[in-house]
N, C-alpha and C. Protein backbone atom coordinates (compact mmCIF):
# COMPACT_ATOMS: atom_id res chain seq x y z
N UNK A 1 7.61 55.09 43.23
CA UNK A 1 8.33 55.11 41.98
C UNK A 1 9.42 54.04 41.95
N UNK A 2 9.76 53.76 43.02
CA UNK A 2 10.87 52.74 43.31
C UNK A 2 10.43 51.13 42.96
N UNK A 3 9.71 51.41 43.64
CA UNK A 3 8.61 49.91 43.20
C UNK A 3 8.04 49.40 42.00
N UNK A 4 7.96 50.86 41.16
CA UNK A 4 7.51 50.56 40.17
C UNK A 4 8.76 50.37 39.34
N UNK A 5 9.60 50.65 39.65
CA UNK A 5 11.21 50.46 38.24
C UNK A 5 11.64 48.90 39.31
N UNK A 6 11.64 48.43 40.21
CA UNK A 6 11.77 47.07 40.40
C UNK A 6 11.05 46.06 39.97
N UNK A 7 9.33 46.31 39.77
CA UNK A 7 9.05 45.57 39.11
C UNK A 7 9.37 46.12 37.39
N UNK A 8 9.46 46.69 36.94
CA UNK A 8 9.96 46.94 35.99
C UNK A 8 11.38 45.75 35.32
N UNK A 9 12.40 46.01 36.40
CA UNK A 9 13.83 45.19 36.69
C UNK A 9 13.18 43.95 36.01
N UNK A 10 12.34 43.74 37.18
CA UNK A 10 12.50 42.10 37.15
C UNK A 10 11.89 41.33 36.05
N UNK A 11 10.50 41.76 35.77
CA UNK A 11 10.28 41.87 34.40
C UNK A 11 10.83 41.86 33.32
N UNK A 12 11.22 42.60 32.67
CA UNK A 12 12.39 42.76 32.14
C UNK A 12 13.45 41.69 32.11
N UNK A 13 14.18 41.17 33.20
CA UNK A 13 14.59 40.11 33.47
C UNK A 13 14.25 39.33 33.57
N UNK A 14 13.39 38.61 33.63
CA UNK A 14 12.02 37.46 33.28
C UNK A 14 12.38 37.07 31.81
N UNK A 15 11.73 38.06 31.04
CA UNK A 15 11.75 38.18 29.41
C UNK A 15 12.61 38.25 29.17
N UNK A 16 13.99 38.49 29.68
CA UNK A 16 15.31 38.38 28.59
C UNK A 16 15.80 36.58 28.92
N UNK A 17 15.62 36.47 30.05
CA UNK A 17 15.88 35.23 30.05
C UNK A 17 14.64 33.84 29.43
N UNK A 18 13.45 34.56 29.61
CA UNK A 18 12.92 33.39 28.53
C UNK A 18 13.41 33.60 27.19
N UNK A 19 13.65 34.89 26.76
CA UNK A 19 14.02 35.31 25.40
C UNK A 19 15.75 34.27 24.92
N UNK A 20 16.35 34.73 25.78
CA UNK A 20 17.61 33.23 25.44
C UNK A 20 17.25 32.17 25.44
N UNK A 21 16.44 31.72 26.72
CA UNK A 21 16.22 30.41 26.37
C UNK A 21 15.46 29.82 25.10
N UNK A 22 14.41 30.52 24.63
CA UNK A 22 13.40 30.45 23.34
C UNK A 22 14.84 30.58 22.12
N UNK A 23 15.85 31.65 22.33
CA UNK A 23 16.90 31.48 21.17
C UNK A 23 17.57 30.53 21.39
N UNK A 24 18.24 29.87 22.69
CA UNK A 24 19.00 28.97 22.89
C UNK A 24 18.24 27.51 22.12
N UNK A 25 16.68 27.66 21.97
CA UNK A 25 16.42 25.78 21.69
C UNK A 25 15.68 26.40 20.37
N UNK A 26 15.80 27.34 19.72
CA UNK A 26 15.33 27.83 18.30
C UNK A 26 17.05 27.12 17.92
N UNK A 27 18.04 27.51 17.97
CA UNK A 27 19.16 27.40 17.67
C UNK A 27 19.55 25.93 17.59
N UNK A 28 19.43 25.36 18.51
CA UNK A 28 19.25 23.67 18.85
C UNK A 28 18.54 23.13 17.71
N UNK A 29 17.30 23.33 17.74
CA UNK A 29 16.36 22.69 16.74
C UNK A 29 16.91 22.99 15.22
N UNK A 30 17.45 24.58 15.05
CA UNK A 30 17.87 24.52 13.49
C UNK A 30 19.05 23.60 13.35
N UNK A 31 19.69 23.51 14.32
CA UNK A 31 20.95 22.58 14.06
C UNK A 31 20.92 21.07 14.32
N UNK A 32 19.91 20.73 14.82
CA UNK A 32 19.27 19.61 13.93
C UNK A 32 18.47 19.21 13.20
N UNK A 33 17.91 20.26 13.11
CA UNK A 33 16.99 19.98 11.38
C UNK A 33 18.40 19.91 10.33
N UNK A 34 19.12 20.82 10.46
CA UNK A 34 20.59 20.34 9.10
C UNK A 34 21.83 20.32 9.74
N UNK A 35 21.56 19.13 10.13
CA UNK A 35 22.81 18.51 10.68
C UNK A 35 22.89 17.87 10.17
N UNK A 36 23.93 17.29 9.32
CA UNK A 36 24.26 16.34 8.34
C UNK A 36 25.60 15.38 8.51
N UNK A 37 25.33 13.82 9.01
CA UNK A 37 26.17 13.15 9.19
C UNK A 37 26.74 12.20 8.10
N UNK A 38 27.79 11.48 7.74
CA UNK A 38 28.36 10.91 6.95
C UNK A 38 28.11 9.25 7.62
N UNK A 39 27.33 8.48 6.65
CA UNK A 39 27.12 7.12 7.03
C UNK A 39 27.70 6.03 6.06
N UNK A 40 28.97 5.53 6.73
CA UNK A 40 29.46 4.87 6.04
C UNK A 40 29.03 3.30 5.89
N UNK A 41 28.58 2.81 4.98
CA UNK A 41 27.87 1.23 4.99
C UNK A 41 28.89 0.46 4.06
N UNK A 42 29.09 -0.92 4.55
CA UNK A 42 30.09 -1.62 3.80
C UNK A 42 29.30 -2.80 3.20
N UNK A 43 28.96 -3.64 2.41
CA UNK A 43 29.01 -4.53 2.29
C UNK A 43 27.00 -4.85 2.65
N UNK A 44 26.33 -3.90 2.64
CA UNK A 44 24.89 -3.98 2.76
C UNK A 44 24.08 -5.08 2.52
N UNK A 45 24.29 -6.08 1.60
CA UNK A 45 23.85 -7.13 1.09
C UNK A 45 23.78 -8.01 2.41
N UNK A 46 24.83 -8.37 2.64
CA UNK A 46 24.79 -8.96 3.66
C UNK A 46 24.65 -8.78 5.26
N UNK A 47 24.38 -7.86 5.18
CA UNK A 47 23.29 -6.65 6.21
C UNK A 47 22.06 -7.64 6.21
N UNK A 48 21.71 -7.03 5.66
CA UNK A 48 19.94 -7.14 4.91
C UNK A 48 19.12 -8.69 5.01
N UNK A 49 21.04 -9.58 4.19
CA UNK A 49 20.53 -10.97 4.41
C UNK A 49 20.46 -11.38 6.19
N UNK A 50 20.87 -10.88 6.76
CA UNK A 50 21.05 -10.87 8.44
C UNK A 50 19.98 -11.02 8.85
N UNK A 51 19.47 -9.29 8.24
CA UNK A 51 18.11 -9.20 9.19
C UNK A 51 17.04 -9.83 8.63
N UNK A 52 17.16 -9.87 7.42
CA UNK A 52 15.94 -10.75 6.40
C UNK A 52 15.79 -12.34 7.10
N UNK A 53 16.71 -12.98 7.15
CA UNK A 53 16.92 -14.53 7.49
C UNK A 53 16.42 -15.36 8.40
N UNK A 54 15.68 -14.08 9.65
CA UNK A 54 14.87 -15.16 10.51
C UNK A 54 13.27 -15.30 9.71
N UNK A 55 12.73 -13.80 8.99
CA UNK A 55 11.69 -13.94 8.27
C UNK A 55 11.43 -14.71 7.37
N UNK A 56 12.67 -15.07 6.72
CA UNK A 56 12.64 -15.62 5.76
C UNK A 56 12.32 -17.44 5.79
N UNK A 57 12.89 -17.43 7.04
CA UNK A 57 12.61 -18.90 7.99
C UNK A 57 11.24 -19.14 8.39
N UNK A 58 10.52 -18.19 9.14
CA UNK A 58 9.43 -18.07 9.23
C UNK A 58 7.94 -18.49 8.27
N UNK A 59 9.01 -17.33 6.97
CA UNK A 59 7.72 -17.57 5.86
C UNK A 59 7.88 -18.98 5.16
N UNK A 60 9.02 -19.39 5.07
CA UNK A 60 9.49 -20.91 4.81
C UNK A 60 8.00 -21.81 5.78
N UNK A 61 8.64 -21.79 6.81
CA UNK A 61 7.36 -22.50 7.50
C UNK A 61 6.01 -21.83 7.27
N UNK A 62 5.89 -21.36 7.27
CA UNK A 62 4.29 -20.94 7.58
C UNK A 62 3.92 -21.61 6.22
N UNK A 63 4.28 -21.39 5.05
CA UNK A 63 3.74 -22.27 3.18
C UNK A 63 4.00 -23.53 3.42
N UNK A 64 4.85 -24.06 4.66
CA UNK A 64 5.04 -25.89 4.59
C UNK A 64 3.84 -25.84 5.39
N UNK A 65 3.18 -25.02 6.51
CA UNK A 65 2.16 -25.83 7.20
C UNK A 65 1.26 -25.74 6.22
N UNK A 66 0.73 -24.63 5.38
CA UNK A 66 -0.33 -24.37 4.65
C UNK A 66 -0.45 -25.28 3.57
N UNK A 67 0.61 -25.69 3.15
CA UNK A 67 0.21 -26.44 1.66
C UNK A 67 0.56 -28.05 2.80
N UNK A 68 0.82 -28.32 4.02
CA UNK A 68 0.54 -29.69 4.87
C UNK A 68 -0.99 -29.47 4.83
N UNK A 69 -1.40 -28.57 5.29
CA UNK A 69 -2.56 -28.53 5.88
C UNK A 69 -3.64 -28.74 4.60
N UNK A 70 -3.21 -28.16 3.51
CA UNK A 70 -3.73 -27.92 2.10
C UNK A 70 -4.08 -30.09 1.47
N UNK A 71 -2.91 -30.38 1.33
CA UNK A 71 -2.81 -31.58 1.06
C UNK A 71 -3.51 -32.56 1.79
N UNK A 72 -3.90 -32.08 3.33
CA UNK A 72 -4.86 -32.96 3.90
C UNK A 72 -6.39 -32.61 3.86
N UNK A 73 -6.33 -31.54 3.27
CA UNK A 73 -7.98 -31.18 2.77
C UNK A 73 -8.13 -32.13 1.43
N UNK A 74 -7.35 -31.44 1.08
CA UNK A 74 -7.77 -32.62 -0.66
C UNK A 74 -7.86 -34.09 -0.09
N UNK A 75 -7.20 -34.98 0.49
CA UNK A 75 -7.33 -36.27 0.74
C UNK A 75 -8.72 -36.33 1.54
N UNK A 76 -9.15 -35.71 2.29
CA UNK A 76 -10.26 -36.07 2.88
C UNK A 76 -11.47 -35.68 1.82
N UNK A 77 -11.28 -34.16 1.59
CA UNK A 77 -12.40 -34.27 0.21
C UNK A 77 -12.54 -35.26 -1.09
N UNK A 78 -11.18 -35.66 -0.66
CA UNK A 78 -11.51 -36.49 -1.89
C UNK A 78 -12.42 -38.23 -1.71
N UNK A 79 -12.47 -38.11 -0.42
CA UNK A 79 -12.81 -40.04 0.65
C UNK A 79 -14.42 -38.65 0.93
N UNK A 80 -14.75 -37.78 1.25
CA UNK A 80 -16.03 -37.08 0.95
C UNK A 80 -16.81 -37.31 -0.42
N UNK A 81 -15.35 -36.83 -1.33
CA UNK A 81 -16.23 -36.92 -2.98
C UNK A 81 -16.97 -38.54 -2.97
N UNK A 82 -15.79 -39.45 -2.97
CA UNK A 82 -16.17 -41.38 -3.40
C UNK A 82 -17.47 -41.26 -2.26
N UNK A 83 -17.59 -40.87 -1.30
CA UNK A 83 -18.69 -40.76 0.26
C UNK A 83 -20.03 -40.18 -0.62
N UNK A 84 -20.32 -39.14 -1.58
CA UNK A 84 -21.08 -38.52 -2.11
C UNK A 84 -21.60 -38.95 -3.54
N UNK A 85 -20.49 -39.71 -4.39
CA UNK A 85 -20.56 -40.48 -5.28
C UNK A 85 -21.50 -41.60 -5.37
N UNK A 86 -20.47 -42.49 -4.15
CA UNK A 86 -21.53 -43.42 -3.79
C UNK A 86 -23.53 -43.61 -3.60
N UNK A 87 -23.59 -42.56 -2.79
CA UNK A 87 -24.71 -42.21 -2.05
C UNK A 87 -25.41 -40.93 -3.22
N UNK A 88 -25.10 -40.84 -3.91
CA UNK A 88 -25.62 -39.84 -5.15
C UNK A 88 -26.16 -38.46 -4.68
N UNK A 89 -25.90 -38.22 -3.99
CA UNK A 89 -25.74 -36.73 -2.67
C UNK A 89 -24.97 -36.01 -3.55
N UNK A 90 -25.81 -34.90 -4.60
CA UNK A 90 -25.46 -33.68 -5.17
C UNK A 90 -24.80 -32.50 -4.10
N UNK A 91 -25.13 -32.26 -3.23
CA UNK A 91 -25.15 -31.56 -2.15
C UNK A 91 -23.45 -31.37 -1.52
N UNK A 92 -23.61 -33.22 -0.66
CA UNK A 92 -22.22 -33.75 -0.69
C UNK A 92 -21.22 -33.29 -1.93
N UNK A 93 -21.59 -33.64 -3.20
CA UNK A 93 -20.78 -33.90 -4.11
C UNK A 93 -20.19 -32.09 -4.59
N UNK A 94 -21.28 -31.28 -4.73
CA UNK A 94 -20.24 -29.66 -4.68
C UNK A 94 -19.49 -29.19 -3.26
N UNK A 95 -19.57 -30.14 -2.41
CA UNK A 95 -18.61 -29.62 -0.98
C UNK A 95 -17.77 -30.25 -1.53
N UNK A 96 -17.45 -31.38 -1.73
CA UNK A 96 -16.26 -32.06 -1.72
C UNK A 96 -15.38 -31.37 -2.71
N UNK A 97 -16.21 -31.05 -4.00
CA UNK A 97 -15.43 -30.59 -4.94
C UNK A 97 -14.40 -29.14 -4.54
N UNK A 98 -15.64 -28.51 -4.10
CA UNK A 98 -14.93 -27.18 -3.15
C UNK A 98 -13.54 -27.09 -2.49
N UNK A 99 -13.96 -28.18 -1.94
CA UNK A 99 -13.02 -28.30 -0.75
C UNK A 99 -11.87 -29.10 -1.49
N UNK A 100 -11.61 -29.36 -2.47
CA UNK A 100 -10.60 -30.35 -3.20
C UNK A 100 -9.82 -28.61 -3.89
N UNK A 101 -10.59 -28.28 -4.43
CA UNK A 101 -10.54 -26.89 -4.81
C UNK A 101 -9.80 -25.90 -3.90
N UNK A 102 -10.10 -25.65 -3.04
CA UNK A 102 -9.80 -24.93 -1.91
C UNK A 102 -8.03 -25.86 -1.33
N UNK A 103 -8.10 -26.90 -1.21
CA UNK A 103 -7.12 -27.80 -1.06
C UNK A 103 -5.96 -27.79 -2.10
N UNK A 104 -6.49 -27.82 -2.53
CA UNK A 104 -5.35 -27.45 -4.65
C UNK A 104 -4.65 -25.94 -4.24
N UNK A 105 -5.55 -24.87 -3.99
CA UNK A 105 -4.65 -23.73 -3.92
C UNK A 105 -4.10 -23.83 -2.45
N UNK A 106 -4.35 -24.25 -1.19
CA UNK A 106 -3.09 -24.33 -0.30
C UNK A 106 -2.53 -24.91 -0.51
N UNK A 107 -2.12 -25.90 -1.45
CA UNK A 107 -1.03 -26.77 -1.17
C UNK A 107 -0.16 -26.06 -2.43
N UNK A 108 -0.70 -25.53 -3.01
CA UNK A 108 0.07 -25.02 -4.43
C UNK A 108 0.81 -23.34 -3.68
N UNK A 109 0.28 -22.91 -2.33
CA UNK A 109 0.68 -21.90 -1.79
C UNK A 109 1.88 -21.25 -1.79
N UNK A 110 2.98 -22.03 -1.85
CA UNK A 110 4.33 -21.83 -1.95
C UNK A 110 4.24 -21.43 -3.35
N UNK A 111 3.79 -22.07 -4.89
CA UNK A 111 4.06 -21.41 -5.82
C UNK A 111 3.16 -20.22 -5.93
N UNK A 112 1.97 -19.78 -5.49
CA UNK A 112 1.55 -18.61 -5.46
C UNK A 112 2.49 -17.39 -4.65
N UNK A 113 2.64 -17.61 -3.78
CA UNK A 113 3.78 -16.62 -2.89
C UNK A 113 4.59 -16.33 -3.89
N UNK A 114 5.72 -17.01 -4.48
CA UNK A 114 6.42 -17.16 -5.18
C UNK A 114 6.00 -16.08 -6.49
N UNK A 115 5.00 -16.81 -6.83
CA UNK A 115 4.58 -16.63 -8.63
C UNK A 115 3.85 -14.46 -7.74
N UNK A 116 3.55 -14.25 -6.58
CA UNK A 116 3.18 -13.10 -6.48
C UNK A 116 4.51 -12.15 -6.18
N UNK A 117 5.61 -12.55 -6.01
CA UNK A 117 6.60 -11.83 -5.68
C UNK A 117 6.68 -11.51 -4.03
N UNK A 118 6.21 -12.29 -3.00
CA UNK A 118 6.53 -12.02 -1.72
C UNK A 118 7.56 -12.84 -0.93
């Protein structure tokens, strides 16, 4: 009978102490689910321009290589087109155009970005 009310004890004592601990981090967790801090921000604009400003450098370059890279498609399609002209090569003559085409909107890239709002 003795044995049996010790394990009883301990038991018992087992479960009360997981039982605090389960209330101790129930309690934790509600008090940070609404915990509510006060964030004071000054002057945000120029926050923003901070962190914005290396991207903004970035995307700067990346529309100068594209409309570089853009402007040297058109010049070569265009020494393709007179290449296809010459030689009366229909074939030649819708690549080149393509590609003059294709050349027109990278180099115009910066005003598309722009004209899309990015």
């Amino acid at each position: 009978m003795q044995k049996k009310k010790k394990v009883f004890l301990k038991r018992r004592i087992e479960i009360e102490k997981r039982c605090q601990w389960t209330f101790i981090f129930l309690l934790q967790f509600i008090s940070l689910l609404f915990y509510k801090s006060m964030v004071y921000a000054t002057d945000t604009d120029a926050v923003v321009e901070q962190v914005l400003q290396p991207f903004t450098i970035v995307k700067a370059l990346a529309i100068a290589v594209v409309s570089a890279v853009g402007i040297i498609i058109v010049i070569k399609n265009l020494f393709s087109l007179g290449s296809s002209l010459q030689q009366q090569d229909t074939a030649g003559l819708s690549s080149a155009l393509m590609g003059i085409g294709g050349g027109f909107i990278m180099a115009a890239a910066g005003v598309l970005i722009a004209a899309f709002g990015l």
